[in-house]
PDB file of N, CA and C in Angstrom:
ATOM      1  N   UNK A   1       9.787   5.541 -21.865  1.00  0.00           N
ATOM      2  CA  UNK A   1       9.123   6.304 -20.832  1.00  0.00           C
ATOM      3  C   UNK A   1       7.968   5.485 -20.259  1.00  0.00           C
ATOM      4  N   UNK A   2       7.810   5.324 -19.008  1.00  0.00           N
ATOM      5  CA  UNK A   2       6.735   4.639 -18.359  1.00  0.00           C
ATOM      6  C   UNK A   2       5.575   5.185 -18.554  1.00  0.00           C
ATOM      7  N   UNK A   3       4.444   4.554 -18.677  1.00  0.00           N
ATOM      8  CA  UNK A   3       3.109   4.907 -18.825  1.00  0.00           C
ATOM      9  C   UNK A   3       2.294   4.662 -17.325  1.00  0.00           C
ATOM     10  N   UNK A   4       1.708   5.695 -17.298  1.00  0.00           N
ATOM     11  CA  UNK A   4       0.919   5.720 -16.074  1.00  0.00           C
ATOM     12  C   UNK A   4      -0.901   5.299 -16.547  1.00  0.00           C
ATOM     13  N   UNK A   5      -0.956   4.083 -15.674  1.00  0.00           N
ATOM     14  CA  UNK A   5      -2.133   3.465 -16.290  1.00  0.00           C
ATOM     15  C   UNK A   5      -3.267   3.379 -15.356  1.00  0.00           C
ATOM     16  N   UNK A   6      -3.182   3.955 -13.748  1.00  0.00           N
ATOM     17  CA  UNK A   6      -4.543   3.688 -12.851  1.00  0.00           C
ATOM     18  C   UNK A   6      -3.685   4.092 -11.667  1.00  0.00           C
ATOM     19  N   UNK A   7      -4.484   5.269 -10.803  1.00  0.00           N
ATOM     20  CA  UNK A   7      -4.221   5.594  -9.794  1.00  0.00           C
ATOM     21  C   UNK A   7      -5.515   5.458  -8.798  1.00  0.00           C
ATOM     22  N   UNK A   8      -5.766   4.600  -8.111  1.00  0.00           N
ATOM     23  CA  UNK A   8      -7.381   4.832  -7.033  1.00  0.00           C
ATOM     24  C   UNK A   8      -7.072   4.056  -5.823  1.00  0.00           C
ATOM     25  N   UNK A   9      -7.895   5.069  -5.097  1.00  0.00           N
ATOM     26  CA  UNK A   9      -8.353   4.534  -3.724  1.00  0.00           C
ATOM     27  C   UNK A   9      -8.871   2.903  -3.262  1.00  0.00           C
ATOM     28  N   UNK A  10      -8.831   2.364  -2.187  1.00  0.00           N
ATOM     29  CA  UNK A  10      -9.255   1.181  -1.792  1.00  0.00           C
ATOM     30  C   UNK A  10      -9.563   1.365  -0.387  1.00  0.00           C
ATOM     31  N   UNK A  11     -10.981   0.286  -0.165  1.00  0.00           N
ATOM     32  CA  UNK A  11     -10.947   0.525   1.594  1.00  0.00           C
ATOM     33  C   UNK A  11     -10.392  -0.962   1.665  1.00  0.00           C
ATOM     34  N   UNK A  12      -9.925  -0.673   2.887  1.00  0.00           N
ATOM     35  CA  UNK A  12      -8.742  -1.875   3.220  1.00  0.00           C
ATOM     36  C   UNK A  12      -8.854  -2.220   5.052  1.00  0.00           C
ATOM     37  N   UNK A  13      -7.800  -2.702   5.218  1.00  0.00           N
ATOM     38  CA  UNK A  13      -7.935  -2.686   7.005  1.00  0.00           C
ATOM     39  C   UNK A  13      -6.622  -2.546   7.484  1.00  0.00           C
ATOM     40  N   UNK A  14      -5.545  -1.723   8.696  1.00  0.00           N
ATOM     41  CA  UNK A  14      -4.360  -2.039   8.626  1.00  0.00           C
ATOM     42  C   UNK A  14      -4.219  -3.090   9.812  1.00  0.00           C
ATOM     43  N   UNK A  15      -3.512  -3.887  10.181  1.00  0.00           N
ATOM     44  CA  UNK A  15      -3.240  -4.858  11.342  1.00  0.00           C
ATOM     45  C   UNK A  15      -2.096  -4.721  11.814  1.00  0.00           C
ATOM     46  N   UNK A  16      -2.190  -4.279  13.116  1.00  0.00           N
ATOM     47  CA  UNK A  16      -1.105  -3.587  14.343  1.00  0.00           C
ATOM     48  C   UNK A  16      -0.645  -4.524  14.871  1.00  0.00           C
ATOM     49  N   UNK A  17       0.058  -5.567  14.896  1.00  0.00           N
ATOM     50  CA  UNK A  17       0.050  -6.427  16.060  1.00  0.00           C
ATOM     51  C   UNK A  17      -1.325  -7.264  16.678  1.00  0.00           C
ATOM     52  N   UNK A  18      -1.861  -7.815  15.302  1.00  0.00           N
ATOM     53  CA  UNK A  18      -3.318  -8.501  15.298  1.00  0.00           C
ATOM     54  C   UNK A  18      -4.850  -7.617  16.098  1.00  0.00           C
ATOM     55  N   UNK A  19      -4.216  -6.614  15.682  1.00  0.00           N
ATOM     56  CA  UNK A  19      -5.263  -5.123  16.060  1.00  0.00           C
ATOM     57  C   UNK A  19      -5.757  -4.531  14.626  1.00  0.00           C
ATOM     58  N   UNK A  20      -6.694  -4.985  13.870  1.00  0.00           N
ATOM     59  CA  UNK A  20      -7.504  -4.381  12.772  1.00  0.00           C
ATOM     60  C   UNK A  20      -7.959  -3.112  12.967  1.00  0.00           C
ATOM     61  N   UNK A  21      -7.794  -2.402  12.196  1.00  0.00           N
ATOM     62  CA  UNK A  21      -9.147  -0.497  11.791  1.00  0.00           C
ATOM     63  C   UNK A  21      -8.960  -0.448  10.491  1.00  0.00           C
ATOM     64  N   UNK A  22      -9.892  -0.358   9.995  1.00  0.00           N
ATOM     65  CA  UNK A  22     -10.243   0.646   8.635  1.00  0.00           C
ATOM     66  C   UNK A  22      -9.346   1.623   7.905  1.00  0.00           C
ATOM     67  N   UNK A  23      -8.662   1.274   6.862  1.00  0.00           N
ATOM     68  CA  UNK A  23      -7.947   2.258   6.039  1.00  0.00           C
ATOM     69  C   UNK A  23      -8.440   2.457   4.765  1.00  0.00           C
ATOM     70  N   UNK A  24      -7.831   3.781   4.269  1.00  0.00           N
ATOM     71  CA  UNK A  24      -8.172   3.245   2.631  1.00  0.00           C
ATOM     72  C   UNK A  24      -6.440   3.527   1.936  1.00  0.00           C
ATOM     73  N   UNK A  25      -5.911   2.901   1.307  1.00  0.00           N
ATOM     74  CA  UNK A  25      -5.048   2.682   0.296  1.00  0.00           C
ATOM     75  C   UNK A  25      -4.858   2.496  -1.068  1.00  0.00           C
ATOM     76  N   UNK A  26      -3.740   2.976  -0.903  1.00  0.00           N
ATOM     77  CA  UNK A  26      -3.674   3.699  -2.458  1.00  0.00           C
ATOM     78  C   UNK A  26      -3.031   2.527  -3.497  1.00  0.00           C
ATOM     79  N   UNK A  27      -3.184   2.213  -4.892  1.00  0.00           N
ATOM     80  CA  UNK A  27      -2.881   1.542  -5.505  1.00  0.00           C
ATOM     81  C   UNK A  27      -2.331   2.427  -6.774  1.00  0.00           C
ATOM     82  N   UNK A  28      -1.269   2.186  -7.236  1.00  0.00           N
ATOM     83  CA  UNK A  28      -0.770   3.561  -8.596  1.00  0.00           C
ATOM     84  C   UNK A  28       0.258   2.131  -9.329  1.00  0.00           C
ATOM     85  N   UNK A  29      -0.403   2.195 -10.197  1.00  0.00           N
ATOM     86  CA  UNK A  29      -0.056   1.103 -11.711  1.00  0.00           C
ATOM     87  C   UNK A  29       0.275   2.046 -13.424  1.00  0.00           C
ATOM     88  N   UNK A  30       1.776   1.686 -13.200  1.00  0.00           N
ATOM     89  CA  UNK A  30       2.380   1.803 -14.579  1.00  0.00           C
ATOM     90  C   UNK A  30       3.366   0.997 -15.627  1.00  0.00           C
ATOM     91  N   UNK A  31       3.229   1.093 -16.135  1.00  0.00           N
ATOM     92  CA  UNK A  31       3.491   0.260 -17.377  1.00  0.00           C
ATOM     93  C   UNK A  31       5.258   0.754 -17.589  1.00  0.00           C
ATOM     94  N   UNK A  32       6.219  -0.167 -17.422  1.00  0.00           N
ATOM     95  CA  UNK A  32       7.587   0.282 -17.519  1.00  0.00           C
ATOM     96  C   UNK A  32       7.815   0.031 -18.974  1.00  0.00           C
ATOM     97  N   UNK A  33       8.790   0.113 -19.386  1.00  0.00           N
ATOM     98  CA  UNK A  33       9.609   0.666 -20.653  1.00  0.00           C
ATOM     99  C   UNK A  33      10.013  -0.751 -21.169  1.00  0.00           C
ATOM    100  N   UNK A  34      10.469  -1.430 -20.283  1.00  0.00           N
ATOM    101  CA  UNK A  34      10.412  -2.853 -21.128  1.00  0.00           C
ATOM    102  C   UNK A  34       9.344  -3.696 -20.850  1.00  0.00           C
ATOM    103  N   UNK A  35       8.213  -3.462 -20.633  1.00  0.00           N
ATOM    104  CA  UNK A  35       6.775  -4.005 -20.532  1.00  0.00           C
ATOM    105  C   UNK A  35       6.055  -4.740 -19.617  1.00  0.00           C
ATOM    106  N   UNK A  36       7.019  -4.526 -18.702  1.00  0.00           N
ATOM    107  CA  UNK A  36       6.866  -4.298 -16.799  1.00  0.00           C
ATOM    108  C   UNK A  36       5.862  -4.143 -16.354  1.00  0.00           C
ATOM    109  N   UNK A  37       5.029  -4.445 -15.582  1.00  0.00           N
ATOM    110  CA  UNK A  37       4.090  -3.276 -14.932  1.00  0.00           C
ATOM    111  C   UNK A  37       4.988  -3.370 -13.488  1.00  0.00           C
ATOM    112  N   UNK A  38       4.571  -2.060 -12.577  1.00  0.00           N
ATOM    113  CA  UNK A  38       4.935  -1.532 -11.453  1.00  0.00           C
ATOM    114  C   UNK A  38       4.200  -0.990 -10.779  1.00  0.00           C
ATOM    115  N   UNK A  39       3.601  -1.799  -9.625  1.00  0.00           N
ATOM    116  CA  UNK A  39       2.354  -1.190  -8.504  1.00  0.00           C
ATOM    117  C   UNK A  39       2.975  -0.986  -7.733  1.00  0.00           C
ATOM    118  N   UNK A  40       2.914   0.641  -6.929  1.00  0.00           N
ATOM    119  CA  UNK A  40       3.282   1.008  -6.039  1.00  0.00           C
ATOM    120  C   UNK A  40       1.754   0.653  -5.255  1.00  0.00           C
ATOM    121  N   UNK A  41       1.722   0.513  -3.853  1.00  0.00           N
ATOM    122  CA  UNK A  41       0.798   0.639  -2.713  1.00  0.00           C
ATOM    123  C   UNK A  41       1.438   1.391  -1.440  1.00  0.00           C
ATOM    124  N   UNK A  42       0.659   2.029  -0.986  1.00  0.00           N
ATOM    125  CA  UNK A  42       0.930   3.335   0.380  1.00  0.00           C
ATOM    126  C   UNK A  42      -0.463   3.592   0.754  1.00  0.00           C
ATOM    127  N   UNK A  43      -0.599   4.095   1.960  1.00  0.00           N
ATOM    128  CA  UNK A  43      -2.043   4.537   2.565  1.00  0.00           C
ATOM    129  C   UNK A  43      -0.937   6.174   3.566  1.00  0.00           C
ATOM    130  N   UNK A  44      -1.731   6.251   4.165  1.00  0.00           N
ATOM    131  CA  UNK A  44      -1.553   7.672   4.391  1.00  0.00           C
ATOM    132  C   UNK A  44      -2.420   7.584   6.246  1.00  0.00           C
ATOM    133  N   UNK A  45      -2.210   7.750   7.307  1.00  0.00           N
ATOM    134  CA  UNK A  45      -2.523   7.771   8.504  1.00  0.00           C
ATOM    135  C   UNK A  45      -1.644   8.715  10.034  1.00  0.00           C
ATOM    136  N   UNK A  46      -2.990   9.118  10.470  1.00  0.00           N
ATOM    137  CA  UNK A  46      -2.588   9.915  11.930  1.00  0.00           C
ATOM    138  C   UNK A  46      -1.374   8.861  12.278  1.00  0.00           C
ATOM    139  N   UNK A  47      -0.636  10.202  12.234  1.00  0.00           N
ATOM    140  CA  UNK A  47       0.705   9.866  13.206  1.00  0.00           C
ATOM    141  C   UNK A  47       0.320   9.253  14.948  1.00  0.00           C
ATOM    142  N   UNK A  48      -0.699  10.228  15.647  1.00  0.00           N
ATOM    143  CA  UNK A  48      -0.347  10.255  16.610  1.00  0.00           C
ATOM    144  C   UNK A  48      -1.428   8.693  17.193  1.00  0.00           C
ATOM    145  N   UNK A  49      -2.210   8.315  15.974  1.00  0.00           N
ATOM    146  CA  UNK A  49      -3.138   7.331  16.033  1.00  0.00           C
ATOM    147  C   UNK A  49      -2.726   5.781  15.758  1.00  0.00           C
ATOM    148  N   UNK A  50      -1.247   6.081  15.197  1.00  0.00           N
ATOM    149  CA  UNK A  50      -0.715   4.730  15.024  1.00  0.00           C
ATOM    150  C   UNK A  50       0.486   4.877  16.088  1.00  0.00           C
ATOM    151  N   UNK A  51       0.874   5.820  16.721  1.00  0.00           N
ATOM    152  CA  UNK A  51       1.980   5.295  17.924  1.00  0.00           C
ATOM    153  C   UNK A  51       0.968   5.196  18.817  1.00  0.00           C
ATOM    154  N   UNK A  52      -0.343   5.248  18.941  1.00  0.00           N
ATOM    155  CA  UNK A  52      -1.569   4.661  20.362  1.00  0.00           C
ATOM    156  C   UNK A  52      -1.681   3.550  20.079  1.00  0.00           C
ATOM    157  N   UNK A  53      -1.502   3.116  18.382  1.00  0.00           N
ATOM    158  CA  UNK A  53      -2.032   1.593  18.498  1.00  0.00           C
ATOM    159  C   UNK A  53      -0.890   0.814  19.040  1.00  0.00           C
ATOM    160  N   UNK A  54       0.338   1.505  18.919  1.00  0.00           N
ATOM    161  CA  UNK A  54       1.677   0.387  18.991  1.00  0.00           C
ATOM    162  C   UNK A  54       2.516   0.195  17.577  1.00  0.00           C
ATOM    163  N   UNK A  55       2.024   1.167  16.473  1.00  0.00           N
ATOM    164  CA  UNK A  55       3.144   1.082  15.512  1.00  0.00           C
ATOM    165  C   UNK A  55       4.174   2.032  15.249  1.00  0.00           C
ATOM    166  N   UNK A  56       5.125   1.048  15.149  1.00  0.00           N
ATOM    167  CA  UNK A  56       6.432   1.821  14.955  1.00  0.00           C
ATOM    168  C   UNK A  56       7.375   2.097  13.618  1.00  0.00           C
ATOM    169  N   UNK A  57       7.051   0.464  13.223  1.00  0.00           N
ATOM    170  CA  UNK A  57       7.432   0.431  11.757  1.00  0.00           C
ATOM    171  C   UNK A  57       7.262   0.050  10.398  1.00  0.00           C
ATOM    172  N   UNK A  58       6.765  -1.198  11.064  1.00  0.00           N
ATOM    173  CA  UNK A  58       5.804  -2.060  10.245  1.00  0.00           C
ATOM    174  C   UNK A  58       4.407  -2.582  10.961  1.00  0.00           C
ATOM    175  N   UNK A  59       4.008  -2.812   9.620  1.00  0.00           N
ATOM    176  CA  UNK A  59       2.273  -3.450   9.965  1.00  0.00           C
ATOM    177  C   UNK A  59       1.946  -4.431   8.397  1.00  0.00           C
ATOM    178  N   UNK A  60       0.854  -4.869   8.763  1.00  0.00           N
ATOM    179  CA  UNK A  60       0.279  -5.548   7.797  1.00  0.00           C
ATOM    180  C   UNK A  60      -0.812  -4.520   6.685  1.00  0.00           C
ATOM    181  N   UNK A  61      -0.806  -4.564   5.735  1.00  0.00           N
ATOM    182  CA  UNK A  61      -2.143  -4.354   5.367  1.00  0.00           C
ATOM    183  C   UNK A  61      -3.013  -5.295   4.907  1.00  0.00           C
ATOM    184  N   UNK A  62      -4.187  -5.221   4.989  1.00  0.00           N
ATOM    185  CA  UNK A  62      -5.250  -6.042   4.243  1.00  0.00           C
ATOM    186  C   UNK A  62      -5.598  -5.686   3.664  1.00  0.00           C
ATOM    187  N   UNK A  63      -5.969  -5.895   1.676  1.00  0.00           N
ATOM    188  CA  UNK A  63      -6.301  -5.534   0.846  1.00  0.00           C
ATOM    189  C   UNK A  63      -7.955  -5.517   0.969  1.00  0.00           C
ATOM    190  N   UNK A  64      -8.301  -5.076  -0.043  1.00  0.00           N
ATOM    191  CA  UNK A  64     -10.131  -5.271  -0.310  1.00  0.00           C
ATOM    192  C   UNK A  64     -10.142  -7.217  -0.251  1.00  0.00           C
ATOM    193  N   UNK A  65      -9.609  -7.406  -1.382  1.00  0.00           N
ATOM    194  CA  UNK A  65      -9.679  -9.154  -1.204  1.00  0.00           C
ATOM    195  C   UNK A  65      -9.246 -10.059  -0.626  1.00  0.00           C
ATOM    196  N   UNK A  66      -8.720  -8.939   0.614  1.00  0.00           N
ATOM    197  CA  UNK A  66      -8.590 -10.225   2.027  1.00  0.00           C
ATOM    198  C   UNK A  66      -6.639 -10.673   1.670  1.00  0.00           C
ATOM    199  N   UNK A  67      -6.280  -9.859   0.673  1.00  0.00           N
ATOM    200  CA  UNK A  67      -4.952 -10.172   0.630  1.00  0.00           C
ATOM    201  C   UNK A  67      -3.817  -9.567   1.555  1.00  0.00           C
ATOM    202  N   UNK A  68      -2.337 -10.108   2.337  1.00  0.00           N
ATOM    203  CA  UNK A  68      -1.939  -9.436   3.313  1.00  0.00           C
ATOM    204  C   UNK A  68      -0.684  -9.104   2.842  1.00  0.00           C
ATOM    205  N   UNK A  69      -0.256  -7.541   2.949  1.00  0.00           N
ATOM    206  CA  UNK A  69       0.649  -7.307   2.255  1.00  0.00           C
ATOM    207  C   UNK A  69       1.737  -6.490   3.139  1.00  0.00           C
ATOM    208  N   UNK A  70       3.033  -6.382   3.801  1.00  0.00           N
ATOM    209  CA  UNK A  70       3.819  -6.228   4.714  1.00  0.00           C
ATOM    210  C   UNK A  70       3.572  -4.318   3.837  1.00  0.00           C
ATOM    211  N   UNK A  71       3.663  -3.857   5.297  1.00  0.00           N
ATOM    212  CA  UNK A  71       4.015  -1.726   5.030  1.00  0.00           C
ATOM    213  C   UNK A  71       5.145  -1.444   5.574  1.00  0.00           C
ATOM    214  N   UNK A  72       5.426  -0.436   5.277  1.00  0.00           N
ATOM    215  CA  UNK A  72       6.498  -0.078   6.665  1.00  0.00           C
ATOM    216  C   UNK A  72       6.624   1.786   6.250  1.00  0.00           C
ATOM    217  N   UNK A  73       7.161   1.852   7.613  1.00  0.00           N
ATOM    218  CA  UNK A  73       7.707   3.173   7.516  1.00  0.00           C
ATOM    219  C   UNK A  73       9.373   3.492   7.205  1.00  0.00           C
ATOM    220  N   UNK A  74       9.335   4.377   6.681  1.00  0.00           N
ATOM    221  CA  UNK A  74      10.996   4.759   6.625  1.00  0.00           C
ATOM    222  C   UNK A  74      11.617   4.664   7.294  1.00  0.00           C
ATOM    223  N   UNK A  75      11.240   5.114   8.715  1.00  0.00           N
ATOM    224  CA  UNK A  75      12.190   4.906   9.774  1.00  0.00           C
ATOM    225  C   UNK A  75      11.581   4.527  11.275  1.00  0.00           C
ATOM    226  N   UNK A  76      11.863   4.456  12.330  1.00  0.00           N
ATOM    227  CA  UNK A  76      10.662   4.355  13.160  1.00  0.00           C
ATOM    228  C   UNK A  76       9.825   5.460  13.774  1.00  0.00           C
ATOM    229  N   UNK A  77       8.877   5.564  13.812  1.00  0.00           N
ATOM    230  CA  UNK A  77       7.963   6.273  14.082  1.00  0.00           C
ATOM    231  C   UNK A  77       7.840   6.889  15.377  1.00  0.00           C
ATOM    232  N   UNK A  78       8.026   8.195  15.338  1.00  0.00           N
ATOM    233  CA  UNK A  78       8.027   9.206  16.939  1.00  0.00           C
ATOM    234  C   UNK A  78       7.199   9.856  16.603  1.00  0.00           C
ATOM    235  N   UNK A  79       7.153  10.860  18.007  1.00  0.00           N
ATOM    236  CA  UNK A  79       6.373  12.163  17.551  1.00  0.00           C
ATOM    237  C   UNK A  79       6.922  13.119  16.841  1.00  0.00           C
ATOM    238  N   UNK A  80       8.030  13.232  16.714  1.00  0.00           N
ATOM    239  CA  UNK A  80       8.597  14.389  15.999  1.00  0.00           C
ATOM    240  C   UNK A  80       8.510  14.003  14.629  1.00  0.00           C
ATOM    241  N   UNK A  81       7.562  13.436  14.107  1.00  0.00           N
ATOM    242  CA  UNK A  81       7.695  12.970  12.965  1.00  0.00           C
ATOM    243  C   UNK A  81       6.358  14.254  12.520  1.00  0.00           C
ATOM    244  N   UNK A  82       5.806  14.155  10.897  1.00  0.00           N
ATOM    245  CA  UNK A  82       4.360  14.652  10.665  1.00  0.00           C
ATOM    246  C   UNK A  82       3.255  14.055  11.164  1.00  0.00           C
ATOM    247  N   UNK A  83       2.557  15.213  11.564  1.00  0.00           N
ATOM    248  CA  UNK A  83       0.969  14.884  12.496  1.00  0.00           C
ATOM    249  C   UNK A  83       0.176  13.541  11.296  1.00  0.00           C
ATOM    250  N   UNK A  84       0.730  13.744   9.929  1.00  0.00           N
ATOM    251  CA  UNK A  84       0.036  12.473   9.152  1.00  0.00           C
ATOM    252  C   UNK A  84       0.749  11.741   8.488  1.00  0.00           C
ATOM    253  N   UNK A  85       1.334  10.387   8.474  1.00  0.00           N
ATOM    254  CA  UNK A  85       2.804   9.854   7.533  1.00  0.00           C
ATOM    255  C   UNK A  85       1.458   8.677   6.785  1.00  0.00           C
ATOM    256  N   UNK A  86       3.202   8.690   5.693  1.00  0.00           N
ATOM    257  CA  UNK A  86       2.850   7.848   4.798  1.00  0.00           C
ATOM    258  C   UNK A  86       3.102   6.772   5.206  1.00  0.00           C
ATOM    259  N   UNK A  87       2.864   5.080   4.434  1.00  0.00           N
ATOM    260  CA  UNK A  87       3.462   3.851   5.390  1.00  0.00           C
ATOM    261  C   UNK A  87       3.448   3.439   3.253  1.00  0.00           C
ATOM    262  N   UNK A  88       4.134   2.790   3.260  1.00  0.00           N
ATOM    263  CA  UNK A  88       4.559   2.118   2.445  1.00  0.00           C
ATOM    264  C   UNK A  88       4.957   0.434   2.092  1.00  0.00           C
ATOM    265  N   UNK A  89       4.253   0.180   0.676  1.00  0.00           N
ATOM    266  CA  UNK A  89       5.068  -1.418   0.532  1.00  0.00           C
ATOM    267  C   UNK A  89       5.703  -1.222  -0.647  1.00  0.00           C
ATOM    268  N   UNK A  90       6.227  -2.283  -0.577  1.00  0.00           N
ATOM    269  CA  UNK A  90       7.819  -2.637  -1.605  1.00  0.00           C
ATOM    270  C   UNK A  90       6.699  -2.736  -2.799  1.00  0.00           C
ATOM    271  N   UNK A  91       7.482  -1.865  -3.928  1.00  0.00           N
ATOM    272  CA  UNK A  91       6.715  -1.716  -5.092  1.00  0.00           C
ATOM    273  C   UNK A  91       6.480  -3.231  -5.578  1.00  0.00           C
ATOM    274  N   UNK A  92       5.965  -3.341  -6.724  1.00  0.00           N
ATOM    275  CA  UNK A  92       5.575  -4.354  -6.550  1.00  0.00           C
ATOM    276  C   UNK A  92       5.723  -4.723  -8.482  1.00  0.00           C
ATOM    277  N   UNK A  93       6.799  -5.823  -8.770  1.00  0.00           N
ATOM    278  CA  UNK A  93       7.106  -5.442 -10.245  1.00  0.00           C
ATOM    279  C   UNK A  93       6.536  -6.986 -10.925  1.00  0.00           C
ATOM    280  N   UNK A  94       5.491  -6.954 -11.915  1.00  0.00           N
ATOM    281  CA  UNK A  94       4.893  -7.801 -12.310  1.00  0.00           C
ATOM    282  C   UNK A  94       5.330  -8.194 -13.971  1.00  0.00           C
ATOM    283  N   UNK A  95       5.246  -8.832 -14.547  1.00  0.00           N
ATOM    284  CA  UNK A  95       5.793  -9.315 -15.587  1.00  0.00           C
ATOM    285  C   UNK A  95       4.657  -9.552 -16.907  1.00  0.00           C
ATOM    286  N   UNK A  96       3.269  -9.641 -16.862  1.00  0.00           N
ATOM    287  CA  UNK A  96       2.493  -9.777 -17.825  1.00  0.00           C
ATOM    288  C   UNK A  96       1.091  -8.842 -17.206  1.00  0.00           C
ATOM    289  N   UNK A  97       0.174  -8.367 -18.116  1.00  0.00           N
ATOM    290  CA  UNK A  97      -0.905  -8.161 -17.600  1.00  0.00           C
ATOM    291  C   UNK A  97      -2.129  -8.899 -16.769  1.00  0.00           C
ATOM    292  N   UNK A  98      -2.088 -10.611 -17.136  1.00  0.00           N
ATOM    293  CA  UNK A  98      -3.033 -11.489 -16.695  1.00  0.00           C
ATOM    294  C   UNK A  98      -2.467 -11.956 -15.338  1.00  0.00           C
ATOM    295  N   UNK A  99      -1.052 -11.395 -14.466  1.00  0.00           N
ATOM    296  CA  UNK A  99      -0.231 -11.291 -13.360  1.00  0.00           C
ATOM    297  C   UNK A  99      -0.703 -10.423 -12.808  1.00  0.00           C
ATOM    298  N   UNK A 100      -0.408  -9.236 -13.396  1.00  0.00           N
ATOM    299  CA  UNK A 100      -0.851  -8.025 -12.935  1.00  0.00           C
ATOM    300  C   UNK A 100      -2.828  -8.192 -12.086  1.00  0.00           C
ATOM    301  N   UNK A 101      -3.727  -8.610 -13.170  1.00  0.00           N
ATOM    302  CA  UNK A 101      -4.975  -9.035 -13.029  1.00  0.00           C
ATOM    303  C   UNK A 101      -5.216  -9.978 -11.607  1.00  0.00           C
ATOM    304  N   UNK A 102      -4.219 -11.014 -11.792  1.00  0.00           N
ATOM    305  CA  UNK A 102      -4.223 -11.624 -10.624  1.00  0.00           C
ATOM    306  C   UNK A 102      -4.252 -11.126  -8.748  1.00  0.00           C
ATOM    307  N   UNK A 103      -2.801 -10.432  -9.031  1.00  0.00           N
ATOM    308  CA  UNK A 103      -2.335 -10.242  -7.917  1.00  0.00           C
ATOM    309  C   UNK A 103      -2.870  -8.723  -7.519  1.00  0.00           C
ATOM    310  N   UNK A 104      -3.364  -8.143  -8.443  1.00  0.00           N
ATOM    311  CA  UNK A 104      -3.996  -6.773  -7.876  1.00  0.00           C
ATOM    312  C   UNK A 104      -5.811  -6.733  -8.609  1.00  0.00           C
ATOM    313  N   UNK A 105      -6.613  -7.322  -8.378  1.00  0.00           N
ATOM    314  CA  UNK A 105      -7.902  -7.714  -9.068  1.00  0.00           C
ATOM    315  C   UNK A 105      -8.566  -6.049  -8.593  1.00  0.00           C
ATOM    316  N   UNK A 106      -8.048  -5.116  -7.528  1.00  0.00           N
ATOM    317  CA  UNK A 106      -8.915  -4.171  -7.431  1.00  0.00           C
ATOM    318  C   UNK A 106      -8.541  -2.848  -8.685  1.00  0.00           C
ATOM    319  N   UNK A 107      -7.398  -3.458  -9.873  1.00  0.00           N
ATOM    320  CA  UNK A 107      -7.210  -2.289 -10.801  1.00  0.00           C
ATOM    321  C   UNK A 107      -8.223  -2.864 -11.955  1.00  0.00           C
ATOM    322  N   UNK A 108      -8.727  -3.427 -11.787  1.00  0.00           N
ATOM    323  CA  UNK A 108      -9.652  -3.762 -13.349  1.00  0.00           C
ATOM    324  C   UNK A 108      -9.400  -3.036 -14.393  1.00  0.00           C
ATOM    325  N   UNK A 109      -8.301  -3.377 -15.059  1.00  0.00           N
ATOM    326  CA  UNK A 109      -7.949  -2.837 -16.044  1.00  0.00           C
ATOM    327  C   UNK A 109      -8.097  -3.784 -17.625  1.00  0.00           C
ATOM    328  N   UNK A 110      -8.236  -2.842 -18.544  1.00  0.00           N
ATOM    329  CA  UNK A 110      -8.954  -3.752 -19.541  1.00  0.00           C
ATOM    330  C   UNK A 110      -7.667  -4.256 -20.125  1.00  0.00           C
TER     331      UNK A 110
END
């Protein structure tokens, strides 16, 4: 059974087509069954505020440490979608803890 080891917030930035604003994103780290770890990352944003900027499907995010990590949406983005969607990156499956430390430095985990 996977262990759930750190779920928190981050302020971040998203990049539209080399158009930066302010996000905050989510980071959720667990520990798989054969000794895996698995970071999911997602942020959460106005629908109607990212089809003004020009996104449809994908974007960049920028981490706290300046790291750039591809999002995307499920499908492309209309209005008939929810007034707030999720955007998502490819989970993210790491192999030791001092990996883990590396590539995600905002879970400070002991």
């Amino acid at each position: 059974m996977a262990e759930h080891l750190k779920e928190a917030g981050y302020p971040g930035q998203i990049d539209i087509d080399g158009t930066r604003s302010p996000v905050t994103y989510k980071l959720k780290a667990r520990r798989e069954d054969g000794g895996a770890f698995r970071v999911a990352v997602s942020l959460t944003a106005p629908r109607d505020w990212l089809l003004k900027q020009g996104f449809r499907k994908e974007a960049l995010l920028v981490r706290q440490g300046g790291d750039e990590m591809p999002i995307h949406f499920e499908e492309t983005l209309n209005v008939a979608d929810n007034i707030s969607v999720t955007l998502r990156a490819d989970d993210a499956v790491i192999a030791s803890r001092d990996e883990l430390r590396r590539k995600f430095p905002e879970l400070r985990m002991g």
